[in-house]
Each structure stands twice: as C-alpha cells, then as structure tokens.
Protein backbone atom coordinates (compact mmCIF):
# COMPACT_ATOMS: atom_id res chain seq x y z
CA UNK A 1 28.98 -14.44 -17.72
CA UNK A 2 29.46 -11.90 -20.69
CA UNK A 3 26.11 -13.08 -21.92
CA UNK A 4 24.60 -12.18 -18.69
CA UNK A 5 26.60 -8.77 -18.37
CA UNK A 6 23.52 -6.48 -20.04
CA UNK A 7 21.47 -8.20 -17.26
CA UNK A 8 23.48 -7.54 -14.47
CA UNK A 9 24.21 -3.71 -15.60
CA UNK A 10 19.91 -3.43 -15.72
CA UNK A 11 20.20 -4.88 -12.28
CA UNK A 12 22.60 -2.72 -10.93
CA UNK A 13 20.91 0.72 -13.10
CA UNK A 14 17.37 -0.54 -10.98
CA UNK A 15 19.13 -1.13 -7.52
CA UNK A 16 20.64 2.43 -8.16
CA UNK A 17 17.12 4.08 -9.09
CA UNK A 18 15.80 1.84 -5.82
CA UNK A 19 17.42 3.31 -3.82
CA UNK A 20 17.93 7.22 -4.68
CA UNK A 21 14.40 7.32 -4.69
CA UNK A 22 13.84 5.39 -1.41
CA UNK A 23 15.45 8.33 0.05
CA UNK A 24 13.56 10.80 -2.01
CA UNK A 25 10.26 8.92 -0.64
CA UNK A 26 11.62 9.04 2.81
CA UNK A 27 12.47 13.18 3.18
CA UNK A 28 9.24 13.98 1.51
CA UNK A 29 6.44 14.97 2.87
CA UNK A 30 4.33 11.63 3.80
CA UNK A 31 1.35 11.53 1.27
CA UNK A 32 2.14 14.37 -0.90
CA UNK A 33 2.15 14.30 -4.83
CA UNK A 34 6.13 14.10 -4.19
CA UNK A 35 6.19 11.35 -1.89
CA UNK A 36 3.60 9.45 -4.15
CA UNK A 37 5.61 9.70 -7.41
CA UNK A 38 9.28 8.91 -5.15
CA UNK A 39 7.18 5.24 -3.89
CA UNK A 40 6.13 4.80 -8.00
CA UNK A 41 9.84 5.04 -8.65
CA UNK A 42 11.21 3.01 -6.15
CA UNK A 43 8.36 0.34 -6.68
CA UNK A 44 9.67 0.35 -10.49
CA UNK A 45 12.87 0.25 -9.76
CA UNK A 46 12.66 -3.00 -7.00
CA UNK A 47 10.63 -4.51 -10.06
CA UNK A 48 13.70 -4.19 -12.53
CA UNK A 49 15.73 -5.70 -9.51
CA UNK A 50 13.56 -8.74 -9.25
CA UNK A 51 13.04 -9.26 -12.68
CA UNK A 52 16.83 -9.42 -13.54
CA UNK A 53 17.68 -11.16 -10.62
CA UNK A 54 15.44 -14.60 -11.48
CA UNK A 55 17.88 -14.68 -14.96
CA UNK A 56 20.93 -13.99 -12.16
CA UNK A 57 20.04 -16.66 -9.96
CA UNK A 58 19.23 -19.25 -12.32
CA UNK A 59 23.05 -18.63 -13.91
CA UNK A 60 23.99 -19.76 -10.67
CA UNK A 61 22.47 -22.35 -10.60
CA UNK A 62 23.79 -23.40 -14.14
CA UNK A 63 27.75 -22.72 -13.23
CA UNK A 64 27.88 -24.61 -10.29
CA UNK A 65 27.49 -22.44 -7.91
CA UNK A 66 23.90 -23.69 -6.18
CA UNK A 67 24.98 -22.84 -2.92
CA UNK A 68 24.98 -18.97 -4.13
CA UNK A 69 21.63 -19.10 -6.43
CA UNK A 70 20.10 -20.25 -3.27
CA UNK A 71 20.75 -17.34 -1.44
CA UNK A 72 20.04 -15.08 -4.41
CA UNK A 73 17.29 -16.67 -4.75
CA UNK A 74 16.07 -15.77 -0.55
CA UNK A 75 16.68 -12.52 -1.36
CA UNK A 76 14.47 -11.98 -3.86
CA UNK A 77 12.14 -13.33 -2.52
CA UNK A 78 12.40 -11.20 0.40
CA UNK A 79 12.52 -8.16 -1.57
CA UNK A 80 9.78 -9.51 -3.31
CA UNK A 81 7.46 -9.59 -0.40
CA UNK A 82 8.18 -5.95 1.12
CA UNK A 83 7.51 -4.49 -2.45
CA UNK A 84 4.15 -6.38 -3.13
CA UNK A 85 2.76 -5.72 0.85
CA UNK A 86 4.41 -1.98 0.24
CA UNK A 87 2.50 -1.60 -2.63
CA UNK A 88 -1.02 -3.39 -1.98
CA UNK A 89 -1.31 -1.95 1.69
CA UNK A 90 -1.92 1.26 -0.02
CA UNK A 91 -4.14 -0.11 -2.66
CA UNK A 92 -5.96 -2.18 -0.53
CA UNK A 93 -6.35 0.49 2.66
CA UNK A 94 -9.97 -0.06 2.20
CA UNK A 95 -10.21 -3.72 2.27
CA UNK A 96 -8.14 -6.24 4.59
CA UNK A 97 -9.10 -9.22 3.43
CA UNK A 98 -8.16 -8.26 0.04
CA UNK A 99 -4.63 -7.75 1.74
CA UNK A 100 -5.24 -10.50 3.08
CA UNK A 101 -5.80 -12.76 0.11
CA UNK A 102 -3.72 -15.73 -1.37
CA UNK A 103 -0.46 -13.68 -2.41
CA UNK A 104 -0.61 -13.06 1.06
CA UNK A 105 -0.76 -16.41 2.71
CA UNK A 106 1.66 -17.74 -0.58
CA UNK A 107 4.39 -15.54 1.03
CA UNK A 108 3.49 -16.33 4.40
CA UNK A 109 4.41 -19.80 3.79
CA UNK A 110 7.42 -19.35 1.24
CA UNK A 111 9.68 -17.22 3.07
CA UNK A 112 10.44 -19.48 5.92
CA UNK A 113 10.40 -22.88 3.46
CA UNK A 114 13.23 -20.66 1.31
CA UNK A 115 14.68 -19.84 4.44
CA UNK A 116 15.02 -23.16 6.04
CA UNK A 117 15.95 -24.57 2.57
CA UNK A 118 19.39 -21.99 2.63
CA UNK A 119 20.11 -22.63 5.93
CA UNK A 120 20.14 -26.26 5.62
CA UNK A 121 22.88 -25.67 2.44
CA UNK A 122 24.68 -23.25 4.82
CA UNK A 123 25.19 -26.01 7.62
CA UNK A 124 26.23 -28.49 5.13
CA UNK A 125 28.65 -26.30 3.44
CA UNK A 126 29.48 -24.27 6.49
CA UNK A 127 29.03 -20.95 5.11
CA UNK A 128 28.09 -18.54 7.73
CA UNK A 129 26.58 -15.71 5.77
CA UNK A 130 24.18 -18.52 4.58
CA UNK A 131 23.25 -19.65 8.23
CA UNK A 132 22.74 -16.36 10.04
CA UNK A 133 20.76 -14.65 7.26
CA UNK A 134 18.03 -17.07 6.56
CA UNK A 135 16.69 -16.14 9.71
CA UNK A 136 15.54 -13.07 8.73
CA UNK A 137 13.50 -15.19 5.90
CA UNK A 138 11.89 -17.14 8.87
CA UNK A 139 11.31 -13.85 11.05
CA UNK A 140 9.57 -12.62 8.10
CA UNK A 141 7.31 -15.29 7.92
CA UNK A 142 6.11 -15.53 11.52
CA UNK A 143 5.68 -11.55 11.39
CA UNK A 144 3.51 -12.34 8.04
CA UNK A 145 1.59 -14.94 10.25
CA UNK A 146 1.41 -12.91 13.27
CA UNK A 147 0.15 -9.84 11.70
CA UNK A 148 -2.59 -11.40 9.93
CA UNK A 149 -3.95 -12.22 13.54
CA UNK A 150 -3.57 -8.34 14.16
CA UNK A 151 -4.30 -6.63 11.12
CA UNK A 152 -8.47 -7.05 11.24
CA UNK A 153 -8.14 -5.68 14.50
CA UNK A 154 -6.43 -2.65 13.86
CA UNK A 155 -7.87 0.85 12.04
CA UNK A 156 -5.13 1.72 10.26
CA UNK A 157 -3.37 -1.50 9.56
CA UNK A 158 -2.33 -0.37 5.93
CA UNK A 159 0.14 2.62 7.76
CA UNK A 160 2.18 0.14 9.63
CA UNK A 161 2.08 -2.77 6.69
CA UNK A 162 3.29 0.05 4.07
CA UNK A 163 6.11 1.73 5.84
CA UNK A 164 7.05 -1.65 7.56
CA UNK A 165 7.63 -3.29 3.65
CA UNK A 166 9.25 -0.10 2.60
CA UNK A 167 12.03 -0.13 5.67
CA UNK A 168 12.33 -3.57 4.68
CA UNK A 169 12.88 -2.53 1.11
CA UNK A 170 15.21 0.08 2.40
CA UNK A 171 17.67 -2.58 4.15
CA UNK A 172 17.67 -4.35 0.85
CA UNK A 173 18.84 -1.70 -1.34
CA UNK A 174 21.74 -0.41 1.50
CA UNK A 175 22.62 -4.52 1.70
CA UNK A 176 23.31 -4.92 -2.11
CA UNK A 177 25.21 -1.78 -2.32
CA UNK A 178 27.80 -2.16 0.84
CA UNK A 179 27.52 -6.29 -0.02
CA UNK A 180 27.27 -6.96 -3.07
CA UNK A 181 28.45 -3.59 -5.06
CA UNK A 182 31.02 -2.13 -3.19
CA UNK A 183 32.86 -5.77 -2.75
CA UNK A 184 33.36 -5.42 -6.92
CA UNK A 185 34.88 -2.69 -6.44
CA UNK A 186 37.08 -3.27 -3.08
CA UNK A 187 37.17 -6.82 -3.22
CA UNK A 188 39.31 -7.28 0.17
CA UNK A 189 36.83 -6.30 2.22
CA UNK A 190 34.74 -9.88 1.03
CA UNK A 191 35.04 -12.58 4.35
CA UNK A 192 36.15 -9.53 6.79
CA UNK A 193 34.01 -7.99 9.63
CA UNK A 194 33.31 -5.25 7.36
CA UNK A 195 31.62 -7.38 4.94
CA UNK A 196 29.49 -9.17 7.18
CA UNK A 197 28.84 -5.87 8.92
CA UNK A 198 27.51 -4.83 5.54
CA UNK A 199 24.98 -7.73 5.57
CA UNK A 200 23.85 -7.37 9.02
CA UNK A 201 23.59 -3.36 10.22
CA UNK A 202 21.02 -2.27 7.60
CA UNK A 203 19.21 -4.94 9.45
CA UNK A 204 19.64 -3.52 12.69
CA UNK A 205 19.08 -0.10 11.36
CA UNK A 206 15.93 -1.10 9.95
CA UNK A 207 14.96 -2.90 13.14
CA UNK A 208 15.38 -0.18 15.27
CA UNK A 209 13.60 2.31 12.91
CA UNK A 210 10.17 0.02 12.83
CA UNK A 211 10.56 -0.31 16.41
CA UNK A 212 10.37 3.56 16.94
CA UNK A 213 7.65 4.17 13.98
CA UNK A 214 5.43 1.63 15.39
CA UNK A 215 5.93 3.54 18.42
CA UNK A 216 4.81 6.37 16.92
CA UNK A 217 2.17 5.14 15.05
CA UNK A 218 0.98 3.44 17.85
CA UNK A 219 -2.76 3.31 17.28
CA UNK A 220 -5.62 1.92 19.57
CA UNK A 221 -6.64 -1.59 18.34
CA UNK A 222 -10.02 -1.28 17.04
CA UNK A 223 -11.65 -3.26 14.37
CA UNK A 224 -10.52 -2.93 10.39
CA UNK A 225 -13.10 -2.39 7.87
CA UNK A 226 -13.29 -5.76 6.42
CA UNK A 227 -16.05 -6.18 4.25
CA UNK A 228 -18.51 -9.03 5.73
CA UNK A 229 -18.75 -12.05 3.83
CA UNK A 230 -21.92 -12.70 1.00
C-alpha cells in the first residue's frame, strides 16, 4: 500500500477540490462567468478522482480483496457517468443526438451489468453495503434508458441532464467524505448505522433535490432540435 500512498493522497487532494467547488458551483449565480469556472473545477477535480481510482481499484483486486475493487470499481463508474452527461449536456445543448451518441448508450448498458455483477458478489458474500447500493447502478441505467425516450421530446433537455449529473456528482463527493474519509479517521463508526447512513442519505438528499428541480424546471414537452438525418 505505501507504493500506492502518492495515489491515494491525489485522490483524496481531487475529492477535496470536487467537492469545495461543487458548492461554489451550486451558490453561484446559474450561468455566470463564476458558476462556469466553479463546474471547470469540479469537472477537473471528479477527473483526478477517476483517474486515481482505476490504479485504487485494480490494487484491490491484486491483494485479495475482489469483493471491495468491485464496488470501487461501481462507483467509478457511476461518478463517471454524471461527470461525462454533466459535462456534454452543456456542450451538446444544441444537438441531442450528439448526446445521444455511443458514450451514451455504452453507459446505458454498463451501469446496470456493473451493478448486477456487485450485487451478485454481495449475495454470495453477504455483505449488505454491496447488495443495497448496486441498485442505484441499475436505477441509473433505466433512468439513462428512459430519458433517451424523453430527451428528443423535450426543449430544454440539456437543463435537466446537466444539473441531474451534477446532483449526482454531488452525492458522490458527500458519500466518499462521510464513507470513506471520515471512517480513516473515526474508524468505529465503520458497520454502525452511522456508516451506512453515510452511504445512503446523500442519496436521499439528492433524490429529493432532483425531484423538486425537475419540478421547477418543469418545461412543456415539445420537440428537441435534433438535427435530421443526411
């Protein structure tokens, strides 16, 4: 593990800038120069996390402990999939079926498979963190699926994809703080109601908080601008 110890600090230094300026992005004004510059930090900073945790999860997988790179592995791939739609739903506000396009329909189809393969280790090993969370891996996947249906039929499809992938983003970076970086330092409160708590509010949290944006939000279906084909 020493080896891996500069990894795991750059992991922990990106989760840190991930998620002060998640906050930054979220009490600035929506759009503004600010805001814009918050998202390009928080983007960055969910890249270092990703690309330090495939080096993570494949020591893992190398000690023995397959059971955890499996899970690691879920939730980068999650967090994977809320930074790439946050990011191309604003680069791609022009075009849905550029949003649309294979990196779509890759994730569409890999979160649940990743999902199902964790929860099948989690009933053999009975480990209950690793059968209630892969559910939100196959959640994610059906609202990938579902929302392809939706998004040509919507105006301003890219509002609700971005700050949907951002919440999502959001519950990440809360999760590995209370779950994963707080346990380091208070390791009694691993196995307790307050560490499975830790796993499972930001989810709630972030559920209720799409539920009231799309509320918001809530825009008359009409048809996207989706450019017809040659």
């Amino acid at each position: 593990m020493d080896a891996l110890a500069p990894i795991v600090t750059l992991h922990a230094c990106s989760g840190a800038i991930a998620l002060a300026s998640f906050w930054c992005a979220a009490v600035l004004r929506k759009g503004s120069p600010r805001h814009r510059l918050a998202g390009r930090l928080h983007l960055l900073g969910m890249l270092g996390v990703i690309l330090t945790g495939i080096p993570m999860a494949a020591h893992y997988l190398v000690v023995g402990r397959g059971a955890w790179a499996a899970f690691f592995t879920q939730l980068l791939v999650l967090v994977s999939t809320s930074s790439w739609l946050g990011w191309r739903a604003i680069r791609d506000r022009d075009d849905a079926r550029r949003y649309l396009g294979p990196a779509y329909r890759v994730l569409e189809v890999l979160n649940p498979l990743v999902a199902l393969a964790v929860l099948a280790i989690g009933i053999t090993r009975g480990l209950p963190l690793l059968i209630g969370f892969p559910v939100v891996g196959l959640l994610v996947g059906f609202d990938l699926w579902n929302r392809r249906r939706q998004i040509p039929h919507e105006r301003r499809w890219w509002l609700r994809e971005h700050y949907g992938a951002m919440i999502g983003n959001g519950a990440a970076t809360h999760i590995a703080f209370l779950a994963i970086g707080l346990p380091r330092v208070a390791p009694q409160l691993v196995g307790g109601p307050v560490y499975y708590a830790a796993w499972f509010a930001p989810l709630g949290v972030a559920l209720a908080v799409r539920i009231w944006l799309d509320r918001r939000h809530a825009i008359p279906a009409v048809p996207a601008r989706v450019p017809a084909t040659p």
